[in-house]
PDB file of N, CA and C in Angstrom:
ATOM      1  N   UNK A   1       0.843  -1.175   0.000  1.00  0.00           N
ATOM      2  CA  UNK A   1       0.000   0.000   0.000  1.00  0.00           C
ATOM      3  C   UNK A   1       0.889   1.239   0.000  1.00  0.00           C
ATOM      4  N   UNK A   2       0.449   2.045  -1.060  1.00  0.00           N
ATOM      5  CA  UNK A   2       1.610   3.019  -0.891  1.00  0.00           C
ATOM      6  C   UNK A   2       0.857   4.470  -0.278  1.00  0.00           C
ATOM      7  N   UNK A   3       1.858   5.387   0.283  1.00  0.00           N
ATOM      8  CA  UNK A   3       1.282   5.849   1.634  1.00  0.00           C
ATOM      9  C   UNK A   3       2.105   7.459   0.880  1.00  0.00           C
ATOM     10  N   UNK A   4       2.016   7.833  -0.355  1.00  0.00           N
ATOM     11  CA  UNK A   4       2.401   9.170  -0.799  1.00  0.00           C
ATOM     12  C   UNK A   4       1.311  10.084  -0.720  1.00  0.00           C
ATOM     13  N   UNK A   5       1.451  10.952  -1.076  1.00  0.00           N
ATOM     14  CA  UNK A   5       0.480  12.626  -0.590  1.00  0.00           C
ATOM     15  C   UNK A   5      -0.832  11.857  -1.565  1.00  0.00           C
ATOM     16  N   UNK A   6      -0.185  11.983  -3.272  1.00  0.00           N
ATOM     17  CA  UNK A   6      -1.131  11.390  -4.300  1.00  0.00           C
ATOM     18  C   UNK A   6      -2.171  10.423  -4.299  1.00  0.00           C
ATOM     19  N   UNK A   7      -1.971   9.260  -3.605  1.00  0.00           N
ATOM     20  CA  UNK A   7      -2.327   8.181  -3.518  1.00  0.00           C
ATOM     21  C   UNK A   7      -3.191   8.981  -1.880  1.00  0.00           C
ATOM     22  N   UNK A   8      -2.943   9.170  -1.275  1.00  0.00           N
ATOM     23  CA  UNK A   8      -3.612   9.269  -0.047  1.00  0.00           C
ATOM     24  C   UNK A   8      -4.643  10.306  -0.089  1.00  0.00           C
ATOM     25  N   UNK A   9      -4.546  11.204  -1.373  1.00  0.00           N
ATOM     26  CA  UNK A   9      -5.506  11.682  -1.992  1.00  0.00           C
ATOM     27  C   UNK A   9      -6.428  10.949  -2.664  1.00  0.00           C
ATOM     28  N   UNK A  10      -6.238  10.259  -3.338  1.00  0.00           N
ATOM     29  CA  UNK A  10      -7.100   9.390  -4.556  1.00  0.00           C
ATOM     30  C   UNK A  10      -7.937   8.577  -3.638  1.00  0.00           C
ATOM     31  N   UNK A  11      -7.583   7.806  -2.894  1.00  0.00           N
ATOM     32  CA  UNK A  11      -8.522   7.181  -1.753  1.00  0.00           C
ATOM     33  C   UNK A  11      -9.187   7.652  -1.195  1.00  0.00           C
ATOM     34  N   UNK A  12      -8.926   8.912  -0.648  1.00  0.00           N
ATOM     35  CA  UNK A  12      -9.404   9.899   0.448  1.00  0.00           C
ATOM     36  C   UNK A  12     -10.646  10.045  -0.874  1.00  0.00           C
ATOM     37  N   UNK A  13     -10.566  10.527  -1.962  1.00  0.00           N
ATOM     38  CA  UNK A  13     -12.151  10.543  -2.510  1.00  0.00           C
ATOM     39  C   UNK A  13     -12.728   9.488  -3.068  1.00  0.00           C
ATOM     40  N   UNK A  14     -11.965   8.423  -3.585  1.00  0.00           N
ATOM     41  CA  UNK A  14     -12.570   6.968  -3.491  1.00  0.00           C
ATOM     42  C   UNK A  14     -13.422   6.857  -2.062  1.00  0.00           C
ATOM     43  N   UNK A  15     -13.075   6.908  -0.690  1.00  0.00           N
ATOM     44  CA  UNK A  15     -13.738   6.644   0.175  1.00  0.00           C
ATOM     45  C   UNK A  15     -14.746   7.494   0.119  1.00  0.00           C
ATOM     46  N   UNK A  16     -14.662   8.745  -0.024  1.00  0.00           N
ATOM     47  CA  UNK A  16     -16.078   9.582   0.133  1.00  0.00           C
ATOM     48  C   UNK A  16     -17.035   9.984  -0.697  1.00  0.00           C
ATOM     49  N   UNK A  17     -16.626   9.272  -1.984  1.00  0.00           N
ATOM     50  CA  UNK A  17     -17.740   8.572  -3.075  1.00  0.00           C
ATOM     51  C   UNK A  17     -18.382   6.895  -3.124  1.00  0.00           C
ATOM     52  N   UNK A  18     -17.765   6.245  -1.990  1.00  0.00           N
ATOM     53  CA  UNK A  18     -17.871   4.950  -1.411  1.00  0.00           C
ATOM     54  C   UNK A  18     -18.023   3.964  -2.893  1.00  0.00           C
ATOM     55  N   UNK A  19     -16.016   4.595  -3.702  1.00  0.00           N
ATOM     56  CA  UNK A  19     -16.321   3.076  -4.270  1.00  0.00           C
ATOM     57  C   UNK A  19     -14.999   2.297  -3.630  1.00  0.00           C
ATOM     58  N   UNK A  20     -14.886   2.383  -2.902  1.00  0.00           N
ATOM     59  CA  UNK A  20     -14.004   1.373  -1.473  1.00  0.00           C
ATOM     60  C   UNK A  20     -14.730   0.526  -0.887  1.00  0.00           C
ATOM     61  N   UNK A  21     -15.010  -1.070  -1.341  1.00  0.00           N
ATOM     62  CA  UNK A  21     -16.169  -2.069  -1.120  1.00  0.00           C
ATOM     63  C   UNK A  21     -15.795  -1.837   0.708  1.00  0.00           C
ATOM     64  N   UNK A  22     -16.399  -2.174   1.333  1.00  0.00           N
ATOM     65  CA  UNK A  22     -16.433  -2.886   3.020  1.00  0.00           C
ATOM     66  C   UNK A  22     -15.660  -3.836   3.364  1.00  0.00           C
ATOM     67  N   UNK A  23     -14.670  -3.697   3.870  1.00  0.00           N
ATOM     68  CA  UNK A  23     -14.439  -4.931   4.306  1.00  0.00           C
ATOM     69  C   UNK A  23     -14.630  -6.261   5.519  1.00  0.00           C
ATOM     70  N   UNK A  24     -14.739  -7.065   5.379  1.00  0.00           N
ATOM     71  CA  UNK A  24     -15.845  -7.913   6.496  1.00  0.00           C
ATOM     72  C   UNK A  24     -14.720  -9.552   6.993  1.00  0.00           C
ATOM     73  N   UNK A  25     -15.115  -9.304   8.440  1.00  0.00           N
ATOM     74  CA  UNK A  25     -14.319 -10.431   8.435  1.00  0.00           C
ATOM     75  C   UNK A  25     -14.919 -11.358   8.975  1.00  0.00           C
ATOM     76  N   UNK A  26     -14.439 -12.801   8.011  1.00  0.00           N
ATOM     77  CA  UNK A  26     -15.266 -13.979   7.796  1.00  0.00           C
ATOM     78  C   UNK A  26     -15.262 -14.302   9.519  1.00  0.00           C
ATOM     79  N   UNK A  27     -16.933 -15.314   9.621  1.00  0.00           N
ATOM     80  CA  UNK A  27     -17.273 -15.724  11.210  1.00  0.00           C
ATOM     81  C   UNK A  27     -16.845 -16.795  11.647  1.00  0.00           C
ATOM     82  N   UNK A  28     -16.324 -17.459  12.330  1.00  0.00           N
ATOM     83  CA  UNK A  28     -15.951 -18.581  12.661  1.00  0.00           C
ATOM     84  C   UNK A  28     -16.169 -19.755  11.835  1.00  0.00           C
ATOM     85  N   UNK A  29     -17.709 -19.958  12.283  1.00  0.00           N
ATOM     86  CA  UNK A  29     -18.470 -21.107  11.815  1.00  0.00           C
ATOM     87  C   UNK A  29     -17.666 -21.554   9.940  1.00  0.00           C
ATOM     88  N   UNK A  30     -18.065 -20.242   9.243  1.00  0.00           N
ATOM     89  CA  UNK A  30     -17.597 -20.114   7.718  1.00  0.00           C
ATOM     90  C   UNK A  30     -16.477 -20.730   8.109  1.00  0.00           C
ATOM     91  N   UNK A  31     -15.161 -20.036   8.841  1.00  0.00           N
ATOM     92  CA  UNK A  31     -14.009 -20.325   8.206  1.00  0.00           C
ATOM     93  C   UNK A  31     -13.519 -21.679   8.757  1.00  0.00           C
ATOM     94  N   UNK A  32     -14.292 -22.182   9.946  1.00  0.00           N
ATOM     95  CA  UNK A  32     -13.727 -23.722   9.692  1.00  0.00           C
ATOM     96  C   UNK A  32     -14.324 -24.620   8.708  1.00  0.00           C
ATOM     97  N   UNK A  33     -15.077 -24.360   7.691  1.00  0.00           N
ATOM     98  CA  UNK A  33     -15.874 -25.255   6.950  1.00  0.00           C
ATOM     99  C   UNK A  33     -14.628 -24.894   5.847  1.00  0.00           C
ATOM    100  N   UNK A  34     -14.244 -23.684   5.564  1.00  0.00           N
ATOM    101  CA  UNK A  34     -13.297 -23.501   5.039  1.00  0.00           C
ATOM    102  C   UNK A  34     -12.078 -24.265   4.954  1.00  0.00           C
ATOM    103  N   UNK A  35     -11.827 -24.399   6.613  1.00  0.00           N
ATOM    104  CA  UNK A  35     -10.468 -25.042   6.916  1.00  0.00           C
ATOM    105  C   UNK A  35     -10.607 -26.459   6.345  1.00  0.00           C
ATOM    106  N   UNK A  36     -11.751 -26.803   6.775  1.00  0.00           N
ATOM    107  CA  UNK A  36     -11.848 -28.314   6.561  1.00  0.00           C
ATOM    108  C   UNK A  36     -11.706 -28.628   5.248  1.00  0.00           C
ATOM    109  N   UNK A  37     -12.209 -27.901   4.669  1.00  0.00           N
ATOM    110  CA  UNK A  37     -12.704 -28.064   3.070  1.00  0.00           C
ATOM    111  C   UNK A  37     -11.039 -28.246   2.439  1.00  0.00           C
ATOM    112  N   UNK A  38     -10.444 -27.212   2.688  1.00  0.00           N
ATOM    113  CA  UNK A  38      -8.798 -26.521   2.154  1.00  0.00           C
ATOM    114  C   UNK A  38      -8.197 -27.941   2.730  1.00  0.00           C
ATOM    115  N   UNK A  39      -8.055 -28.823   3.347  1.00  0.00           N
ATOM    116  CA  UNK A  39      -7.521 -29.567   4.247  1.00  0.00           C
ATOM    117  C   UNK A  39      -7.477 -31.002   3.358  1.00  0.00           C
ATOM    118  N   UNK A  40      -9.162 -30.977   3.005  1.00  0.00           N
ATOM    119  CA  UNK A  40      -9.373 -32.090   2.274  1.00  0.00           C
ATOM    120  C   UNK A  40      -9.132 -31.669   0.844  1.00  0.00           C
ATOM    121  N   UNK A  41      -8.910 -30.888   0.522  1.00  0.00           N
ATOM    122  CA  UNK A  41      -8.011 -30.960  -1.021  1.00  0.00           C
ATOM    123  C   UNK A  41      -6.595 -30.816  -0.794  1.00  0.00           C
ATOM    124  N   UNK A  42      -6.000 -30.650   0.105  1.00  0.00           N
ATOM    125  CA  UNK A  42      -4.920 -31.246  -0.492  1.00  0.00           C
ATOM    126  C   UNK A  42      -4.242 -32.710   0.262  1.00  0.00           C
ATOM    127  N   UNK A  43      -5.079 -33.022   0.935  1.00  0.00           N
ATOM    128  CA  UNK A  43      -5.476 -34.585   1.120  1.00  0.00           C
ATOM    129  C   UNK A  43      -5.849 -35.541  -0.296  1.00  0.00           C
ATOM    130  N   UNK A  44      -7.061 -35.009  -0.978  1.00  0.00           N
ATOM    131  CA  UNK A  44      -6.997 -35.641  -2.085  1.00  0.00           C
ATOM    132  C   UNK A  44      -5.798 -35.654  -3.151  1.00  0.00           C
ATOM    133  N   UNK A  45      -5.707 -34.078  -3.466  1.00  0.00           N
ATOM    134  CA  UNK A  45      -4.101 -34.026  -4.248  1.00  0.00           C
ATOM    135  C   UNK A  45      -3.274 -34.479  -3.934  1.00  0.00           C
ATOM    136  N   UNK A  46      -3.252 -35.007  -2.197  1.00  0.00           N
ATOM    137  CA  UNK A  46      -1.763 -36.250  -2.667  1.00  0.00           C
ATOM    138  C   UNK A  46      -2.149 -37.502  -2.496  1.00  0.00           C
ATOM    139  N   UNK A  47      -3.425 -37.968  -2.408  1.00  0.00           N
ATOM    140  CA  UNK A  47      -3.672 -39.239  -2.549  1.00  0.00           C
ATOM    141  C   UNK A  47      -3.878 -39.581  -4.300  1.00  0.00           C
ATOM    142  N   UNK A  48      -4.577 -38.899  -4.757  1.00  0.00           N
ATOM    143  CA  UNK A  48      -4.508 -39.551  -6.300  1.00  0.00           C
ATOM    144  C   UNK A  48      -3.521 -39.521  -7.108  1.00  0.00           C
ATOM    145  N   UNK A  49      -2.145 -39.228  -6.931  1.00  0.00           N
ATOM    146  CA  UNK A  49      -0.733 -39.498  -7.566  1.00  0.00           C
ATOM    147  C   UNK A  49      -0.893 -40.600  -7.284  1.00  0.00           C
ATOM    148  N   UNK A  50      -0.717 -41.290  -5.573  1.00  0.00           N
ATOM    149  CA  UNK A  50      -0.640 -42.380  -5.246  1.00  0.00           C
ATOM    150  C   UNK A  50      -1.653 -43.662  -6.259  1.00  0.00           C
ATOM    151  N   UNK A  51      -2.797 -43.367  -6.190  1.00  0.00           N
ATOM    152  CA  UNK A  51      -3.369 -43.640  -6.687  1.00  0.00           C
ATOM    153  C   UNK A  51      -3.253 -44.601  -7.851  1.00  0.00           C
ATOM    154  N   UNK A  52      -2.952 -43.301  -8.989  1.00  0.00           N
ATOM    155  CA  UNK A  52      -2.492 -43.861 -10.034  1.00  0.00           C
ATOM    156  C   UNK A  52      -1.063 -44.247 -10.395  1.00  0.00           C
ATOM    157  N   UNK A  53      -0.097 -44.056  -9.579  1.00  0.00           N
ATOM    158  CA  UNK A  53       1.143 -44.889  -9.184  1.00  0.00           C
ATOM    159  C   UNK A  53       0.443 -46.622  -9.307  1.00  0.00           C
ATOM    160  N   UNK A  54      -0.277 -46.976  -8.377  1.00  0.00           N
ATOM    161  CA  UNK A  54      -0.731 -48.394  -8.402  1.00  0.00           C
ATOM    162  C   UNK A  54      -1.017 -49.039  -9.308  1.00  0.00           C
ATOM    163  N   UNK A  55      -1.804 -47.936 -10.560  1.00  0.00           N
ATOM    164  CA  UNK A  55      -3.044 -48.126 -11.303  1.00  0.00           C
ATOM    165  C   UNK A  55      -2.014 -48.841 -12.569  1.00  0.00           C
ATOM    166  N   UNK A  56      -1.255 -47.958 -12.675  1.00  0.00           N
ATOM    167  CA  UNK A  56       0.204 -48.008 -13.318  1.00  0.00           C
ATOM    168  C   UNK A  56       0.942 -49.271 -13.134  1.00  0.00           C
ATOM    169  N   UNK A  57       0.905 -49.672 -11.932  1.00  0.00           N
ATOM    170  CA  UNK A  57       1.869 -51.038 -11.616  1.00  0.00           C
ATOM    171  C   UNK A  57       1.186 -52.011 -12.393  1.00  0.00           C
ATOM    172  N   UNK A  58      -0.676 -51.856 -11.297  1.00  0.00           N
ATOM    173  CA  UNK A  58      -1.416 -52.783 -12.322  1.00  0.00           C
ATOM    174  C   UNK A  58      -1.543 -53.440 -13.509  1.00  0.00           C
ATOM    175  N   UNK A  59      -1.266 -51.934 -14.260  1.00  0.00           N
ATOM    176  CA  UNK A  59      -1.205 -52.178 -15.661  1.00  0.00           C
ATOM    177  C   UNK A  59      -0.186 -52.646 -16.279  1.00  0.00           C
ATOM    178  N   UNK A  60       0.953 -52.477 -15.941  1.00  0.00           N
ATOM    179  CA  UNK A  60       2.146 -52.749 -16.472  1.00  0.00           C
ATOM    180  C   UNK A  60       2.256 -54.170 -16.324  1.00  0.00           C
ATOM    181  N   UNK A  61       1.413 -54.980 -15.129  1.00  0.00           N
ATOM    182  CA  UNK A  61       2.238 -56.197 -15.003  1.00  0.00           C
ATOM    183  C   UNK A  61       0.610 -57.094 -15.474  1.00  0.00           C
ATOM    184  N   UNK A  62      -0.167 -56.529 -15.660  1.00  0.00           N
ATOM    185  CA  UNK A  62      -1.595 -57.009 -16.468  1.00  0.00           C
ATOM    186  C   UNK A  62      -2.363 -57.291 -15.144  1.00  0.00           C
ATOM    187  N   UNK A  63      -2.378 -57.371 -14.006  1.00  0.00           N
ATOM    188  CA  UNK A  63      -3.290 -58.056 -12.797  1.00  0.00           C
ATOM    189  C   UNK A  63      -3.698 -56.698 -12.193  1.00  0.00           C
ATOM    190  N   UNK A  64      -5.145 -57.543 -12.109  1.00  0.00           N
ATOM    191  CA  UNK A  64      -6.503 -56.910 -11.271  1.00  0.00           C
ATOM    192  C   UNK A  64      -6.210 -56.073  -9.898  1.00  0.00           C
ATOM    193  N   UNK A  65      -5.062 -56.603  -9.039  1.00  0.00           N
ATOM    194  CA  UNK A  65      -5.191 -56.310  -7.502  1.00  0.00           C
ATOM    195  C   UNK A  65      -3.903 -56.657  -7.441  1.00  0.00           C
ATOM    196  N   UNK A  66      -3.320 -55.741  -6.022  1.00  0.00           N
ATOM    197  CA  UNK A  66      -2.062 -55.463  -5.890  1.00  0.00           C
ATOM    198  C   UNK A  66      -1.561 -56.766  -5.481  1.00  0.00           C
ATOM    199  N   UNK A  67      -2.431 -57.608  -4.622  1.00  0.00           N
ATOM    200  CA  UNK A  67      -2.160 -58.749  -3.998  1.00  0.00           C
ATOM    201  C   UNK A  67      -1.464 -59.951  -5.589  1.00  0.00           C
ATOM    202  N   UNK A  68      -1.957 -59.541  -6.693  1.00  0.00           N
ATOM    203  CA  UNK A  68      -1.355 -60.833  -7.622  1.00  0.00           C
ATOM    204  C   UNK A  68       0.198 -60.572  -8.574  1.00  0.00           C
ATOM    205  N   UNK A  69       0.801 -58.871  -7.358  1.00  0.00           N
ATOM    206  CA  UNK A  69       1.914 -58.393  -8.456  1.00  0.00           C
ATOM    207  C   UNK A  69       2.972 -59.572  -7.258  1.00  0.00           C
ATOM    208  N   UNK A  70       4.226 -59.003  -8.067  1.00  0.00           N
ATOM    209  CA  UNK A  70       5.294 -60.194  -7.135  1.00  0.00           C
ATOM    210  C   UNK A  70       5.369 -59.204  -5.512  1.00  0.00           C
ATOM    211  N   UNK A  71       6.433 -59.839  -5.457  1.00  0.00           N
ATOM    212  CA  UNK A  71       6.380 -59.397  -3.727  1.00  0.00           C
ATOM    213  C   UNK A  71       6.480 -57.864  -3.694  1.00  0.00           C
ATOM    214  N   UNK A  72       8.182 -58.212  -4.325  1.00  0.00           N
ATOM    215  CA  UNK A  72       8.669 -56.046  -4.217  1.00  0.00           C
ATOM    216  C   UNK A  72       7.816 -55.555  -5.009  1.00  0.00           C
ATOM    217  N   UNK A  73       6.920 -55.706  -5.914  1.00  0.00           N
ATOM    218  CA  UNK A  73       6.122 -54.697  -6.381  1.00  0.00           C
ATOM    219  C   UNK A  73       4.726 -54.520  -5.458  1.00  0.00           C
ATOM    220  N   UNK A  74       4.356 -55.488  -4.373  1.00  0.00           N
ATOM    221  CA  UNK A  74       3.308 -55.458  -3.532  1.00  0.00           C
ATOM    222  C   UNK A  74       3.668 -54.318  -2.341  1.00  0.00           C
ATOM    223  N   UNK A  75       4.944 -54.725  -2.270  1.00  0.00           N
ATOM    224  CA  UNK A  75       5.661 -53.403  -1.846  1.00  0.00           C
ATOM    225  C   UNK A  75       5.681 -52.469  -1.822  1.00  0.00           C
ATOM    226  N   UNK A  76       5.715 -52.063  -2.885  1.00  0.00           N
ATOM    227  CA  UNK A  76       6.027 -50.630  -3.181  1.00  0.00           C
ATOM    228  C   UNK A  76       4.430 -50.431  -3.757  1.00  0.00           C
ATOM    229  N   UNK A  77       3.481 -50.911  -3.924  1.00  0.00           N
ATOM    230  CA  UNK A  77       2.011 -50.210  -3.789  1.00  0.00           C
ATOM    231  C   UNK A  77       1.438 -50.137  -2.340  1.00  0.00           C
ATOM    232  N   UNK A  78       2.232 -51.048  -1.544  1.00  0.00           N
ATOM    233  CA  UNK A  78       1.947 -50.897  -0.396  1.00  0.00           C
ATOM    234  C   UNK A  78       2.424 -49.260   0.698  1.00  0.00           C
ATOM    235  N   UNK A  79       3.532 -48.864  -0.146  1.00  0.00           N
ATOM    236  CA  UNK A  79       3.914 -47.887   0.141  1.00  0.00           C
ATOM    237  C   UNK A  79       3.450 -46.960  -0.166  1.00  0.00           C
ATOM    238  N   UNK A  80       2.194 -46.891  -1.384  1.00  0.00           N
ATOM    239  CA  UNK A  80       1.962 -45.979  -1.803  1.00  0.00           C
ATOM    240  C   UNK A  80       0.476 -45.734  -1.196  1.00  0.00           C
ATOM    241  N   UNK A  81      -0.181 -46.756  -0.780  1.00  0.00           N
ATOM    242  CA  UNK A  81      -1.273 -46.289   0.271  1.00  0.00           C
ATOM    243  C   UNK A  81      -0.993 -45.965   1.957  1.00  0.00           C
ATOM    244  N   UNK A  82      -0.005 -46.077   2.077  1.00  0.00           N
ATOM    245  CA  UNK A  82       0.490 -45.618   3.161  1.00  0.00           C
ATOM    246  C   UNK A  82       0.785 -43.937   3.644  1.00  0.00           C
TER     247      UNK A  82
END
């Protein structure tokens, strides 16, 4: 915010033609639905790399479920739901 004569003019009648919106600060209730919300995306964003890391193994080695890849590759999908 710059704090020169000019500028502290230009506001000064921005405010007293009120096009300077209100500013309001969000209520509790809102901002934990918020939090939660923000929390669970990037919960999802790092679960579906994982995801398709697996999907990938799957495919590569042709089987349905992690349980029919060999061991170290049960492994390392195992690592990836972890």
């Amino acid at each position: 915010m710059k704090t020169d004569a000019v500028d502290a003019a230009t506001r000064a009648q921005r405010l007293c033609a009120e096009l300077i919106p209100e500013a309001r600060m969000i209520q509790n209730s809102p901002r934990e639905i918020r939090d939660v919300l923000r929390s669970r995306l990037v919960m999802v964003s790092r679960c579906l790399p994982c995801q398709r890391a697996i999907g990938a193994l799957l495919e590569k080695y042709n089987v349905a479920t992690a349980a029919s890849l060999p061991e170290l590759l049960q492994l390392q999908a195992e690592l990836h739901t972890t």
